[in-house]
Protein backbone atom coordinates (compact mmCIF):
# COMPACT_ATOMS: atom_id res chain seq x y z
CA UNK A 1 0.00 0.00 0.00
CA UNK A 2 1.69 3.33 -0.79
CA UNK A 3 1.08 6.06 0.51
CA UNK A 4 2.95 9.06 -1.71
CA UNK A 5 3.05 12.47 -1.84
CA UNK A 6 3.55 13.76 -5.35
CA UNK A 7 3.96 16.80 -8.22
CA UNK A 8 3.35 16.86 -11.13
CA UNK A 9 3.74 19.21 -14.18
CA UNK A 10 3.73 20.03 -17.88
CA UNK A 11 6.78 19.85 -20.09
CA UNK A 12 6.13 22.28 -22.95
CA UNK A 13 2.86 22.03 -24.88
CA UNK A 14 3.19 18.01 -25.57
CA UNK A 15 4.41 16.24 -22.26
CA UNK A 16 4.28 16.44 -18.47
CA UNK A 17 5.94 14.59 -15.55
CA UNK A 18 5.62 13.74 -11.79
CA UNK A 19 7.87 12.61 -8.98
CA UNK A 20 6.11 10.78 -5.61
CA UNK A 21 7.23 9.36 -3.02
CA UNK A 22 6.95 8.08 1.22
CA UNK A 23 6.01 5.35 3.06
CA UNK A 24 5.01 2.16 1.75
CA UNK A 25 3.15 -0.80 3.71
CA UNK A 26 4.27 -4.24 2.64
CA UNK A 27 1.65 -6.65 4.02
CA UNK A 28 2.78 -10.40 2.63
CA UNK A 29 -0.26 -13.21 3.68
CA UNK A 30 1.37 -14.94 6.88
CA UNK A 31 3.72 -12.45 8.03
CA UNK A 32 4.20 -9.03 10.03
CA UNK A 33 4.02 -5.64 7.90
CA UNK A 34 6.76 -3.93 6.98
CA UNK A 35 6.92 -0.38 6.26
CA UNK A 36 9.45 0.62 3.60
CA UNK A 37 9.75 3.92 1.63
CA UNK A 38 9.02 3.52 -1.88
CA UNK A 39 8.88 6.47 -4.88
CA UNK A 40 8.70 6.89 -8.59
CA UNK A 41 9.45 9.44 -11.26
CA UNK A 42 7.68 9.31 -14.47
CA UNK A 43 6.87 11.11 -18.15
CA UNK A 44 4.31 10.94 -20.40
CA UNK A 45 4.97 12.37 -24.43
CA UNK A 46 1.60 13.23 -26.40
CA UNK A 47 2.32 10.62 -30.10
CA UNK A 48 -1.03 12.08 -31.85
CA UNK A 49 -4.39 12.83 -30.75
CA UNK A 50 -5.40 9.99 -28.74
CA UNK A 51 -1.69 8.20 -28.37
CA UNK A 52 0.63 8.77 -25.21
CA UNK A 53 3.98 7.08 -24.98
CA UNK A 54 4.80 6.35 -21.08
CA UNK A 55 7.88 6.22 -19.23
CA UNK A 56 8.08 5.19 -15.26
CA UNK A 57 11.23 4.13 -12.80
CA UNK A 58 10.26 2.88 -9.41
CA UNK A 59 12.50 1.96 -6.53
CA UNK A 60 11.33 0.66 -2.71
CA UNK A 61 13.60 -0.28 0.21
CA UNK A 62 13.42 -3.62 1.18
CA UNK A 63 14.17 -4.46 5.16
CA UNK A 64 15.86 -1.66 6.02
CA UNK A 65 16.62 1.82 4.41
CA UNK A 66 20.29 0.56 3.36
CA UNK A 67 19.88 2.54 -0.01
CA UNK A 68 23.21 0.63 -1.42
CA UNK A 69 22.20 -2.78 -0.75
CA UNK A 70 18.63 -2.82 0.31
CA UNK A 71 16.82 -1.29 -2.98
CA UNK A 72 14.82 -2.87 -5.92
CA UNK A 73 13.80 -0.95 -8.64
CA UNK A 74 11.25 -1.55 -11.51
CA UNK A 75 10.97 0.53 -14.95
CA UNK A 76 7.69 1.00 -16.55
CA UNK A 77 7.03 2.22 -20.59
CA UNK A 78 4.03 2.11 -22.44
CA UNK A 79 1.99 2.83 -24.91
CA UNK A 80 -1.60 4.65 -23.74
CA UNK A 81 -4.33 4.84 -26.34
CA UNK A 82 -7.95 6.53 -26.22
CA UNK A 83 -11.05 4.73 -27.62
């Protein structure tokens, strides 16, 4: 469950961005809940009138804030089209 704070904002006429970020409650069926801090940055580029091309990295602590050993991180891009 994350729980982020974020901002977002346009990048010229054609694309916009956002960064977010804080806590993030790990609940895994069996065990105690963790709380880790987790946050992504991401863009989105306008490719016509109803196309977006997306682009997202993700990271989240895992056991401990150790940001040098204790960090996964997950990349996102895509393709968004309007019906």
């Amino acid at each position: 469950i994350d729980n982020h704070i974020g901002y977002e904002n346009t990048l010229g006429e054609n694309a916009s961005w956002y960064i977010q970020g804080g806590p993030a409650i790990v609940a895994v069926d069996g065990e105690d809940a963790t709380t880790e801090l987790s946050g992504k940055v991401g863009i989105s580029v306008s490719a016509g009138e109803r196309t977006d091309i997306y682009g997202e990295v993700s990271g989240i602590t895992t056991d401990e804030i150790n940001f040098d050993e204790d960090f996964n991180v997950g990349v996102k891009l895509g393709v968004k089209i309007a019906l």
